[in-house]
PDB file of N, CA and C in Angstrom:
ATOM      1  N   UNK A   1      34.282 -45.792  70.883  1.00  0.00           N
ATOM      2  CA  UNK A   1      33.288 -46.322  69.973  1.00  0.00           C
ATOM      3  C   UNK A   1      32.926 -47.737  70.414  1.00  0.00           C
ATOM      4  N   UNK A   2      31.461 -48.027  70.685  1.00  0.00           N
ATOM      5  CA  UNK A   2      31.232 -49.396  71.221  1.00  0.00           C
ATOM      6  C   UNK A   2      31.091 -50.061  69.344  1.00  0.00           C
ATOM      7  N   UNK A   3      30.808 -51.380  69.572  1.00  0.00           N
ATOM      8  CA  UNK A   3      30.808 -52.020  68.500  1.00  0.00           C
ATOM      9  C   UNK A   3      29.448 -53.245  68.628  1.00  0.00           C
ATOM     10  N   UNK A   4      28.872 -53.215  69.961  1.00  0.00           N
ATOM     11  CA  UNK A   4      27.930 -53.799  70.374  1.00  0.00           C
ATOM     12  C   UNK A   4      26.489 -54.154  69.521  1.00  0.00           C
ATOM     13  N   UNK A   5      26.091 -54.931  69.428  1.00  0.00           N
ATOM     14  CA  UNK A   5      24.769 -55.257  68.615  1.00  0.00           C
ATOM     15  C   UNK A   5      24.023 -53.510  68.589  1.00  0.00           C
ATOM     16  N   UNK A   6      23.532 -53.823  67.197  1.00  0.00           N
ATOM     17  CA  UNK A   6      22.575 -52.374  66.960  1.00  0.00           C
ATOM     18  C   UNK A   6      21.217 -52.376  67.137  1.00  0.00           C
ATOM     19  N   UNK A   7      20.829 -51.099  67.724  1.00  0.00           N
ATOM     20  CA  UNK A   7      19.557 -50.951  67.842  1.00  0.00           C
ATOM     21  C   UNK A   7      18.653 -51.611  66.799  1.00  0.00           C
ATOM     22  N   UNK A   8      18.119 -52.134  66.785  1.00  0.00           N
ATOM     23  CA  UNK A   8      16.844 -52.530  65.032  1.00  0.00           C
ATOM     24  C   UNK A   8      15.757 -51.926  65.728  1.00  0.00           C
ATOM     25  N   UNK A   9      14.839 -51.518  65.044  1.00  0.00           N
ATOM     26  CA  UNK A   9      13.631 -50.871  64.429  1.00  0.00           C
ATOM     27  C   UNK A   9      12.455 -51.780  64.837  1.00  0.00           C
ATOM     28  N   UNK A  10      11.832 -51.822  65.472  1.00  0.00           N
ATOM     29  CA  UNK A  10      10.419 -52.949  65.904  1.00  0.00           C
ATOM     30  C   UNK A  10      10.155 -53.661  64.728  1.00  0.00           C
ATOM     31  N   UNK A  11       9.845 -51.919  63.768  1.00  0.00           N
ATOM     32  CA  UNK A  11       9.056 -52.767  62.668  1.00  0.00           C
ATOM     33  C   UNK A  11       9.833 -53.619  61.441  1.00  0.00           C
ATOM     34  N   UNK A  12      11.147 -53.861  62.063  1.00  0.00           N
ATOM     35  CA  UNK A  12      12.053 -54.934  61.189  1.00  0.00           C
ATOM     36  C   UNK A  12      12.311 -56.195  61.446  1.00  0.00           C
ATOM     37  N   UNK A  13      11.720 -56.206  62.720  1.00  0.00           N
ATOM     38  CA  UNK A  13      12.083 -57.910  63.685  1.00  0.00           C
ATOM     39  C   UNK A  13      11.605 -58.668  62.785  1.00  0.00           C
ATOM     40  N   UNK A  14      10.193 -58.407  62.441  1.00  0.00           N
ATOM     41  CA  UNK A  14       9.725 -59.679  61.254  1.00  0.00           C
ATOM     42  C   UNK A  14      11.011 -59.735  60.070  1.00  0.00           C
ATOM     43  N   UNK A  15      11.443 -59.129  59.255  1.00  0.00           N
ATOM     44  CA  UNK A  15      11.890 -59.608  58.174  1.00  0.00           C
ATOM     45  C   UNK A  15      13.252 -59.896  58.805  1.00  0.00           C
ATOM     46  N   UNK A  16      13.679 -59.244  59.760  1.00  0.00           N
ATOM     47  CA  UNK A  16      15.114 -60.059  60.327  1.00  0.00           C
ATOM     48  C   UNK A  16      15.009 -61.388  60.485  1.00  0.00           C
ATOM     49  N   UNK A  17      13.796 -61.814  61.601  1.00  0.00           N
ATOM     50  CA  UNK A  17      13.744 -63.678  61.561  1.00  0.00           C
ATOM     51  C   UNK A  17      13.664 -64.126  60.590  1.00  0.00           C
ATOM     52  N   UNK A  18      12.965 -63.839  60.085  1.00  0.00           N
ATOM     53  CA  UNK A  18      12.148 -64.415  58.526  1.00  0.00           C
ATOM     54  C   UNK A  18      13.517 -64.865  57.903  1.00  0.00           C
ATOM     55  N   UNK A  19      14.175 -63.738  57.688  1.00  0.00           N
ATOM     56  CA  UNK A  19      15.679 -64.133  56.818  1.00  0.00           C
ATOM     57  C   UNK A  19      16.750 -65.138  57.261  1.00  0.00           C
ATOM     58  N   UNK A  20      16.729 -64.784  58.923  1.00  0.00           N
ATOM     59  CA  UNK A  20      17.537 -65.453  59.311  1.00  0.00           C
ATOM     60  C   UNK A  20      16.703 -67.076  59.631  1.00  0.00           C
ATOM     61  N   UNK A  21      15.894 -67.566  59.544  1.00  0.00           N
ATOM     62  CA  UNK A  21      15.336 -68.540  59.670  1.00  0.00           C
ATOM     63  C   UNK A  21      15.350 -69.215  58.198  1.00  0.00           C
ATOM     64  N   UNK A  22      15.129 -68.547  56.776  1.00  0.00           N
ATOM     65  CA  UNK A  22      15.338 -68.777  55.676  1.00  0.00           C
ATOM     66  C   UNK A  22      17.116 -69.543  55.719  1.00  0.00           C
ATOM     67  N   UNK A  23      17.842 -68.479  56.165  1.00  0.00           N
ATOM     68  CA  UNK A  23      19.219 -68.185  56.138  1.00  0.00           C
ATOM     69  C   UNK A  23      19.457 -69.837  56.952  1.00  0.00           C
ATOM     70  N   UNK A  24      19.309 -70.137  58.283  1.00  0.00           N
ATOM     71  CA  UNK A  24      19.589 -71.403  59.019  1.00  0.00           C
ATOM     72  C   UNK A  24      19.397 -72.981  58.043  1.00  0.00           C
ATOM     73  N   UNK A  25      17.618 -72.998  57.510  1.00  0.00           N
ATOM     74  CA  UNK A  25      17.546 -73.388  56.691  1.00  0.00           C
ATOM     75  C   UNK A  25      18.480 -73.684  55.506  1.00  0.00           C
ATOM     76  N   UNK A  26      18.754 -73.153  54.815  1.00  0.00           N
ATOM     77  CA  UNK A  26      19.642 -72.821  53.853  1.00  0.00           C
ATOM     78  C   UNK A  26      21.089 -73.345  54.171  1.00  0.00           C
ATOM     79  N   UNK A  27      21.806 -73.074  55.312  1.00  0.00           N
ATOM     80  CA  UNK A  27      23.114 -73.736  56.152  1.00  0.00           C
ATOM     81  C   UNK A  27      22.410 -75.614  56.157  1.00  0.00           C
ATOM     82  N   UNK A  28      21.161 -76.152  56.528  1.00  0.00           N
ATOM     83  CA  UNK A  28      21.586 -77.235  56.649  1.00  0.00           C
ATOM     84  C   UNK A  28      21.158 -77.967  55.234  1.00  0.00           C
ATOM     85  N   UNK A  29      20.858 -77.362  54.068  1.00  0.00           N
ATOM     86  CA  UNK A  29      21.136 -77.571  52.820  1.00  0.00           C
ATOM     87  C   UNK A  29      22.476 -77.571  52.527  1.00  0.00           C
ATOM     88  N   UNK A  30      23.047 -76.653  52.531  1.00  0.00           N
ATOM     89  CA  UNK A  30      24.250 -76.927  52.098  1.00  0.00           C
ATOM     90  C   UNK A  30      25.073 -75.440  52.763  1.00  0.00           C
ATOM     91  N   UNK A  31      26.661 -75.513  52.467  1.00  0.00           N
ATOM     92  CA  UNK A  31      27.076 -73.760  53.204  1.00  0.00           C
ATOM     93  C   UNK A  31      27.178 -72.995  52.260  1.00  0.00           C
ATOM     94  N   UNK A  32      27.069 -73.426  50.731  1.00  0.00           N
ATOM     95  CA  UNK A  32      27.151 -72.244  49.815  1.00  0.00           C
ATOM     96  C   UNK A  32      25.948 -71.899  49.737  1.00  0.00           C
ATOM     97  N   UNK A  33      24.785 -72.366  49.825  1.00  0.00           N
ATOM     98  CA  UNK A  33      23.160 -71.986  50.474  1.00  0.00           C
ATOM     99  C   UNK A  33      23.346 -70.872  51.444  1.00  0.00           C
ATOM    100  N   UNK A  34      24.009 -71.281  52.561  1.00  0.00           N
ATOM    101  CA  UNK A  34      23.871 -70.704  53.558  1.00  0.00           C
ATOM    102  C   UNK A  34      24.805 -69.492  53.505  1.00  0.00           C
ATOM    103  N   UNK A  35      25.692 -69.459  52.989  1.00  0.00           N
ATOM    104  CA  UNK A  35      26.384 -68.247  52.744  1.00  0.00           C
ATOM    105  C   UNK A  35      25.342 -67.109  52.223  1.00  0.00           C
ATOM    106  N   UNK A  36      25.345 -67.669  50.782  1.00  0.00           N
ATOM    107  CA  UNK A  36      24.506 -66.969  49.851  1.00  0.00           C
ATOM    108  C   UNK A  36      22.987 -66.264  50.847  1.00  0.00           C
ATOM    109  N   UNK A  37      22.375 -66.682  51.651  1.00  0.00           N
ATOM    110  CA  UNK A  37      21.513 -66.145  52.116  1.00  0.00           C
ATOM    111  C   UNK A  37      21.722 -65.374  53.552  1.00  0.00           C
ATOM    112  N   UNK A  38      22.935 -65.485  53.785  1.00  0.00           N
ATOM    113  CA  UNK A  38      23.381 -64.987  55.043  1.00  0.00           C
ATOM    114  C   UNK A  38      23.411 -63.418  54.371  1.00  0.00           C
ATOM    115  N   UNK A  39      23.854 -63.027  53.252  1.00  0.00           N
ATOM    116  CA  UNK A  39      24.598 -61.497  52.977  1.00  0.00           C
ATOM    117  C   UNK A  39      22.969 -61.269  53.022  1.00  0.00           C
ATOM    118  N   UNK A  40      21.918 -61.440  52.534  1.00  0.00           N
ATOM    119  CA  UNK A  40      20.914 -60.656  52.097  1.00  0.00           C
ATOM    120  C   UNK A  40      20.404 -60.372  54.085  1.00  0.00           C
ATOM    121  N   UNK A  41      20.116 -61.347  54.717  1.00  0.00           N
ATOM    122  CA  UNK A  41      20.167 -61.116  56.027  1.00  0.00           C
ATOM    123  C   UNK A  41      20.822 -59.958  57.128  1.00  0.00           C
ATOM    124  N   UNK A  42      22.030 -60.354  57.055  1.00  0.00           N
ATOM    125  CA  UNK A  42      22.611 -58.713  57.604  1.00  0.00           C
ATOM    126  C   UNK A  42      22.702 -57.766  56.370  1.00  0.00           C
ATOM    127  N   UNK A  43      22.243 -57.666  55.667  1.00  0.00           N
ATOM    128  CA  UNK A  43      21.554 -56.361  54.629  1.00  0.00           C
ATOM    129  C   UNK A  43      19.986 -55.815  55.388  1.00  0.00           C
ATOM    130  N   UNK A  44      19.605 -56.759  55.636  1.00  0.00           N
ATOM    131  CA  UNK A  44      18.121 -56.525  56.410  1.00  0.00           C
ATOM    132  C   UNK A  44      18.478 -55.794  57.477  1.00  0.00           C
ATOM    133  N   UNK A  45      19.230 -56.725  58.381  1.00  0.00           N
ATOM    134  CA  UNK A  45      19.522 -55.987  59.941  1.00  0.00           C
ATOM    135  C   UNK A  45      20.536 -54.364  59.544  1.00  0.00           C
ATOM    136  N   UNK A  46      21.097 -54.744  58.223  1.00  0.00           N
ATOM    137  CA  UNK A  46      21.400 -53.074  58.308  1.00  0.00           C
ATOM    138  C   UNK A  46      21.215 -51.916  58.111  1.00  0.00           C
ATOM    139  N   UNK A  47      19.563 -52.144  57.414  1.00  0.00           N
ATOM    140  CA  UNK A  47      18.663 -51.563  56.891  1.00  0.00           C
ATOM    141  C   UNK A  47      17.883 -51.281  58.137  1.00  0.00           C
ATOM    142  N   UNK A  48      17.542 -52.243  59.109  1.00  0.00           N
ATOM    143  CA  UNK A  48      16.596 -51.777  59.896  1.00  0.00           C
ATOM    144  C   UNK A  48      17.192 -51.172  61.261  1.00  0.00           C
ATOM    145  N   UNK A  49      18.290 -50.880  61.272  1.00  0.00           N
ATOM    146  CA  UNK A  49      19.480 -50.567  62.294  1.00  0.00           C
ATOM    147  C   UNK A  49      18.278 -49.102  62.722  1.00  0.00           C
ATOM    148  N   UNK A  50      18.782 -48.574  64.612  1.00  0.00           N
ATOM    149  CA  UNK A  50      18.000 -46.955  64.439  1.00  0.00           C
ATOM    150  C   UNK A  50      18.859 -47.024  65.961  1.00  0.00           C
ATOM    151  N   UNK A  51      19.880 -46.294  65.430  1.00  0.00           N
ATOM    152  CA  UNK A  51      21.302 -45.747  66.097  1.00  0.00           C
ATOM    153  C   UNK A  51      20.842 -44.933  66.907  1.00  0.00           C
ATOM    154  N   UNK A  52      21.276 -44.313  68.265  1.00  0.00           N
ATOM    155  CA  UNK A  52      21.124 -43.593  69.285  1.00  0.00           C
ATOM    156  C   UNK A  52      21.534 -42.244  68.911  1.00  0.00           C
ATOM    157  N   UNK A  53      20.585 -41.473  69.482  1.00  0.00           N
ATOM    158  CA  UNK A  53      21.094 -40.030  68.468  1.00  0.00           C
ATOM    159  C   UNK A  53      20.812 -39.004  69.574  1.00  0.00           C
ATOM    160  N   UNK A  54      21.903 -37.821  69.512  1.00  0.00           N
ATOM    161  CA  UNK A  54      21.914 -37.101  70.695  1.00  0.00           C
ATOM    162  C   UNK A  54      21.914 -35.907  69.821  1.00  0.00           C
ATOM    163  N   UNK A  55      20.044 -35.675  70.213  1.00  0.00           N
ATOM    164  CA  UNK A  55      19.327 -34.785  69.664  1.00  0.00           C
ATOM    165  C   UNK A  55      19.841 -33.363  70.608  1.00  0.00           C
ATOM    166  N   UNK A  56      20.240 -32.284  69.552  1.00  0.00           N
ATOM    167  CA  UNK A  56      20.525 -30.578  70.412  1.00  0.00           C
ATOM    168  C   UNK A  56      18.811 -29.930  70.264  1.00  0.00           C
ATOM    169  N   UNK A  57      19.453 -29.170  72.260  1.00  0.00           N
ATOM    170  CA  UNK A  57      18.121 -28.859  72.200  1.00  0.00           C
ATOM    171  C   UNK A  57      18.445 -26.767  71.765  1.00  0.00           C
ATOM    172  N   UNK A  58      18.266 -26.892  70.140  1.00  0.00           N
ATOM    173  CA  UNK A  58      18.456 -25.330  70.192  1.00  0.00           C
ATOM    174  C   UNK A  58      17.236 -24.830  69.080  1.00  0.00           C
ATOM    175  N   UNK A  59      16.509 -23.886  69.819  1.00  0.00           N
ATOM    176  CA  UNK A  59      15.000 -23.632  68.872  1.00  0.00           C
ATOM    177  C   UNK A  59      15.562 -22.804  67.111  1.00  0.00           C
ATOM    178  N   UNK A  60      17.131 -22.812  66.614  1.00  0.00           N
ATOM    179  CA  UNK A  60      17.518 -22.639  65.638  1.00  0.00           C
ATOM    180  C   UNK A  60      18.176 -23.574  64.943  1.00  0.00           C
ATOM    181  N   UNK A  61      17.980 -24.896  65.128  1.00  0.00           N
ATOM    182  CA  UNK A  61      18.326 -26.185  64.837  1.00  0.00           C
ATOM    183  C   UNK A  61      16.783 -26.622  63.884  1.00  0.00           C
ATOM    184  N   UNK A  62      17.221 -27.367  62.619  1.00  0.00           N
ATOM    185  CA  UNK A  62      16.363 -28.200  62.462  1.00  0.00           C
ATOM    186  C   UNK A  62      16.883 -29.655  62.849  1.00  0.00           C
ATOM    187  N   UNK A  63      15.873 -30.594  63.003  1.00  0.00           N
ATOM    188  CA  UNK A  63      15.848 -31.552  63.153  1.00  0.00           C
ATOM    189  C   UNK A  63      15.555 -32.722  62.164  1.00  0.00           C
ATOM    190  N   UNK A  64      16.540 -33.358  61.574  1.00  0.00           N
ATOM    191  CA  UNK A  64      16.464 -34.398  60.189  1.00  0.00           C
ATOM    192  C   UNK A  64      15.609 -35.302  60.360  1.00  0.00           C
ATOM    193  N   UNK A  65      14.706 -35.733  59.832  1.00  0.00           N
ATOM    194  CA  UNK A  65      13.581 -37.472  59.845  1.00  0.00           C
ATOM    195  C   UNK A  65      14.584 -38.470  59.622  1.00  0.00           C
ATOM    196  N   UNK A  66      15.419 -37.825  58.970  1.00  0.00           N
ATOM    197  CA  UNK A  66      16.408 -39.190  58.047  1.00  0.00           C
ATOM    198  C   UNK A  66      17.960 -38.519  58.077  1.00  0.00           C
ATOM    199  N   UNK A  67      18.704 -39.785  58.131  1.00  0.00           N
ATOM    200  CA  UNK A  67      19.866 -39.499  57.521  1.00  0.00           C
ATOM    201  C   UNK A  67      19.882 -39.293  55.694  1.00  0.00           C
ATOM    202  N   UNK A  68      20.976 -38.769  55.009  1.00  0.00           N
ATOM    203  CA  UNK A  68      21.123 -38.519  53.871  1.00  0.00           C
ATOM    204  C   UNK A  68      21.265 -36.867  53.824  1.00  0.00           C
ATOM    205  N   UNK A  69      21.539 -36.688  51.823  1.00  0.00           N
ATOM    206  CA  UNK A  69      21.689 -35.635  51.505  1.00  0.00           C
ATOM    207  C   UNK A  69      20.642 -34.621  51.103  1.00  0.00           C
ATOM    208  N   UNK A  70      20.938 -33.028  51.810  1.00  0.00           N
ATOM    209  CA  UNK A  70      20.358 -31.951  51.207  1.00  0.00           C
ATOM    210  C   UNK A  70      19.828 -31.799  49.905  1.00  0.00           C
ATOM    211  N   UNK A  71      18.786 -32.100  49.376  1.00  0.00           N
ATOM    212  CA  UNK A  71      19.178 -31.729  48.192  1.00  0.00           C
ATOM    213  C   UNK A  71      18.011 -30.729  47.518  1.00  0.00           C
ATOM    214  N   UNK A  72      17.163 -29.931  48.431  1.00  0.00           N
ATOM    215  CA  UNK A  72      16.409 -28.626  48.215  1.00  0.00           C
ATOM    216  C   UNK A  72      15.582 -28.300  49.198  1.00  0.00           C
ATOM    217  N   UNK A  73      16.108 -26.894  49.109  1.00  0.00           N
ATOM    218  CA  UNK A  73      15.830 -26.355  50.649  1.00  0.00           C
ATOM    219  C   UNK A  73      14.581 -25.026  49.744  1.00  0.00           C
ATOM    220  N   UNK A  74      13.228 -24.803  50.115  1.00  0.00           N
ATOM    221  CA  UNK A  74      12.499 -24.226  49.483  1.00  0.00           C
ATOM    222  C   UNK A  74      11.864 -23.944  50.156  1.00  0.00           C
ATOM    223  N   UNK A  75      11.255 -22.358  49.899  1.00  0.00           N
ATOM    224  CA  UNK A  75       9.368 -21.699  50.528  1.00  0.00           C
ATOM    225  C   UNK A  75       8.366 -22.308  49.456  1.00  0.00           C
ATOM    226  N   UNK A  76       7.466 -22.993  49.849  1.00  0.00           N
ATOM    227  CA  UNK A  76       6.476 -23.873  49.340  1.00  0.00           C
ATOM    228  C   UNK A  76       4.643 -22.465  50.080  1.00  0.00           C
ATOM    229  N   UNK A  77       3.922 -22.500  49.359  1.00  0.00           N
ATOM    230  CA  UNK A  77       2.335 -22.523  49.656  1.00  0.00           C
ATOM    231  C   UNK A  77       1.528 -23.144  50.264  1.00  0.00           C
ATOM    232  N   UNK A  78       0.840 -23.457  51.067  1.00  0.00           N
ATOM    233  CA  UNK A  78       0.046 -24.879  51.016  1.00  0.00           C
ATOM    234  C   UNK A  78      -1.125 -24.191  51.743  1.00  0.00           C
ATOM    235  N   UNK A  79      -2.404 -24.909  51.527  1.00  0.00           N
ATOM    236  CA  UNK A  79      -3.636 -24.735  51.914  1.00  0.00           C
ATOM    237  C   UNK A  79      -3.709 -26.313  52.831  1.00  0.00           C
ATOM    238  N   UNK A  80      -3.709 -25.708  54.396  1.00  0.00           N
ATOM    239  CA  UNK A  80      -3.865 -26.965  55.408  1.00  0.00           C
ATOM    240  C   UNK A  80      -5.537 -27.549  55.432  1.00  0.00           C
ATOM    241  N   UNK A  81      -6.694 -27.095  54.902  1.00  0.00           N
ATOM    242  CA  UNK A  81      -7.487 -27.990  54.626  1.00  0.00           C
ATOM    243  C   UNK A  81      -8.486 -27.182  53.179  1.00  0.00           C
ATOM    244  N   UNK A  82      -9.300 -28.371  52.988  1.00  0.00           N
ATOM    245  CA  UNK A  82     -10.172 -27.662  51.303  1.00  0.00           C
ATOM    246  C   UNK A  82     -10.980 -26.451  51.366  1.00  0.00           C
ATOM    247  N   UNK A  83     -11.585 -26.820  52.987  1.00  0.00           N
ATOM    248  CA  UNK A  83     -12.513 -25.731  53.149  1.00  0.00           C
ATOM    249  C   UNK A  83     -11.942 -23.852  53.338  1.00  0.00           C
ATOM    250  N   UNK A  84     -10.461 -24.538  53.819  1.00  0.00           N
ATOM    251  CA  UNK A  84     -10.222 -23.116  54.214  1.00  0.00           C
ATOM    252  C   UNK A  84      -9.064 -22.455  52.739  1.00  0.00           C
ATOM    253  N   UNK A  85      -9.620 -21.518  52.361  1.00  0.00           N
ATOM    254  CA  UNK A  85      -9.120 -21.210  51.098  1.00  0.00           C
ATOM    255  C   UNK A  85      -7.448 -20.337  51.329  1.00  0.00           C
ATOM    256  N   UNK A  86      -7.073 -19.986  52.542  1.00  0.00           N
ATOM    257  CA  UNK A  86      -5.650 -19.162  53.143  1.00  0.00           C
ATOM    258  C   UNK A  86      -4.618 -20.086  53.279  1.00  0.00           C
ATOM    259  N   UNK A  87      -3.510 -19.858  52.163  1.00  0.00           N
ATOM    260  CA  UNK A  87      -2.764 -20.706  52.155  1.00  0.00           C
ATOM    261  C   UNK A  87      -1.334 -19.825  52.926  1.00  0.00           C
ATOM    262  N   UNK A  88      -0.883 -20.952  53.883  1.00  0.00           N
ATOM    263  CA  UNK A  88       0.154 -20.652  54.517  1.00  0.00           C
ATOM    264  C   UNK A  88       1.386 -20.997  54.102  1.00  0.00           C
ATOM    265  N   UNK A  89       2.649 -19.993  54.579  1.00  0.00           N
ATOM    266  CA  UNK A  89       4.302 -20.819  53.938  1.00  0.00           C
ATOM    267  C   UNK A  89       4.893 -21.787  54.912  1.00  0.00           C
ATOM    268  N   UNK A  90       5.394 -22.671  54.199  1.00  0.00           N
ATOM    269  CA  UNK A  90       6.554 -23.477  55.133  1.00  0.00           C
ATOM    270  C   UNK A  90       7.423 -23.643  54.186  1.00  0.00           C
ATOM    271  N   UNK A  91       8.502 -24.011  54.764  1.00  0.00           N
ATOM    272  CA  UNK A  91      10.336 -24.473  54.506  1.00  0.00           C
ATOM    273  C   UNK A  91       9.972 -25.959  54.049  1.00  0.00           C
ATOM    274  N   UNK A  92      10.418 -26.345  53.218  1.00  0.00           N
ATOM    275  CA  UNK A  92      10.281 -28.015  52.114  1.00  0.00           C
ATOM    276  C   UNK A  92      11.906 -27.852  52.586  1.00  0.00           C
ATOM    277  N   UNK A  93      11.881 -29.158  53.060  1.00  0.00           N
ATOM    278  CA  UNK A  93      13.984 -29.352  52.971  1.00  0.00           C
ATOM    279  C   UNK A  93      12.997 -30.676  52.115  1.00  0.00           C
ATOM    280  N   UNK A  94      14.336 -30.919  51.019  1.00  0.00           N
ATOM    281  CA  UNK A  94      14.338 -32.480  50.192  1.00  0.00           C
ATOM    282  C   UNK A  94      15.391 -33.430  50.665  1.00  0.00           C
ATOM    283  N   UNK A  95      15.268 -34.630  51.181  1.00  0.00           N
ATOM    284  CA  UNK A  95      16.490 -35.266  51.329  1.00  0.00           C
ATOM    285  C   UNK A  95      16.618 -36.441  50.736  1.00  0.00           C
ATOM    286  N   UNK A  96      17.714 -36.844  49.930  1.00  0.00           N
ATOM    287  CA  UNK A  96      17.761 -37.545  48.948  1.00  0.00           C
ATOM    288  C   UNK A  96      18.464 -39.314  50.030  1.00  0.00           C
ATOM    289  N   UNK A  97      17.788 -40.277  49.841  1.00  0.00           N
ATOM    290  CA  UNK A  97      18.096 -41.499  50.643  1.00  0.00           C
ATOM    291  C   UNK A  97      18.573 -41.945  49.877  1.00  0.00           C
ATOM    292  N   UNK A  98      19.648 -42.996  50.381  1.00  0.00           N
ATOM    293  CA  UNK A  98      20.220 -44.516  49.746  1.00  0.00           C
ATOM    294  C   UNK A  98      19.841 -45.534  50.686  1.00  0.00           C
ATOM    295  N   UNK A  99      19.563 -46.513  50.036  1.00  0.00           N
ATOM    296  CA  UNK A  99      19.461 -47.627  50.889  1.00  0.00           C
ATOM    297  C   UNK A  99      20.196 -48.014  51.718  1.00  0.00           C
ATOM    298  N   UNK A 100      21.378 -47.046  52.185  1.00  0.00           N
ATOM    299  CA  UNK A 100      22.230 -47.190  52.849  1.00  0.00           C
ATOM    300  C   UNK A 100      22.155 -46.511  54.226  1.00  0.00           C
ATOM    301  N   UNK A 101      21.269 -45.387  53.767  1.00  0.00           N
ATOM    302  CA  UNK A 101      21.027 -44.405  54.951  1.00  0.00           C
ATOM    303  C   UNK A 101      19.518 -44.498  55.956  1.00  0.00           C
ATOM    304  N   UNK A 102      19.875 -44.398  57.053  1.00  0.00           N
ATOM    305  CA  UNK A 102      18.671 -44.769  57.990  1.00  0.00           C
ATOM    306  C   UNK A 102      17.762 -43.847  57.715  1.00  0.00           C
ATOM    307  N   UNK A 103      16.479 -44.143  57.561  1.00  0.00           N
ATOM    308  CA  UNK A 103      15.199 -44.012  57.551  1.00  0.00           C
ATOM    309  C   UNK A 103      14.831 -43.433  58.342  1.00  0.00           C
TER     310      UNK A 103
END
C-alpha cells in the first residue's frame, strides 16, 4: 500500500488553494486560526481525491460512476426523445453517496 499524495480531481484545484491560502493566512493570525481552518482544507482535498482504479475488462461487469451503496436496482421505461413516441427499457442502479465517498 503506497501512502503517497492523492490523485485530486482538476476540477478541485480551485477550492484546494483557495482553502489552503485562506488556511496560511489564518496560521499568521494566530495557530488556533490556523488549526481551525486547516481541518476544513484537507476535508476539501478529501473530497476531491480520484484514486486509481483497475477497471475489469468483462462485458458482464457493470461499471460504478461512484463509489457508495446499492440501494435500487430497477427496469425503468423511457422515451429517448419527444418526437419519437417508442419507449425503450434500461436497468436504473440507485447509489446512495456520503460525502465521504468519491464522486
Amino acid at each position: 500500500m503506497c501512502f503517497g499524495l492523492p490523485n485530486i480531481n482538476r476540477e478541485g484545484y480551485l477550492f484546494i488553494v483557495v482553502s489552503f491560502i485562506v488556511t496560511c493566512i489564518a496560521f499568521s493570525i494566530s495557530w488556533g486560526a490556523g488549526i481551525t481552518c486547516l481541518f476544513p482544507t484537507l476535508l476539501c482535498t478529501y473530497f476531491f481525491r480520484d484514486p486509481a482504479r483497475a477497471v475489469p475488462n468483462n462485458k458482464d461487469f457493470i461499471l460504478s460512476p461512484a463509489d457508495g451503496v446499492i440501494s435500487k436496482i430497477e427496469e425503468v421505461s423511457y422515451s429517448l426523445s419527444e418526437e419519437n413516441e417508442e419507449e425503450k427499457k434500461f436497468t436504473l442502479v440507485s447509489i446512495f453517496l456520503s460525502v465521504l465517498n468519491v464522486h
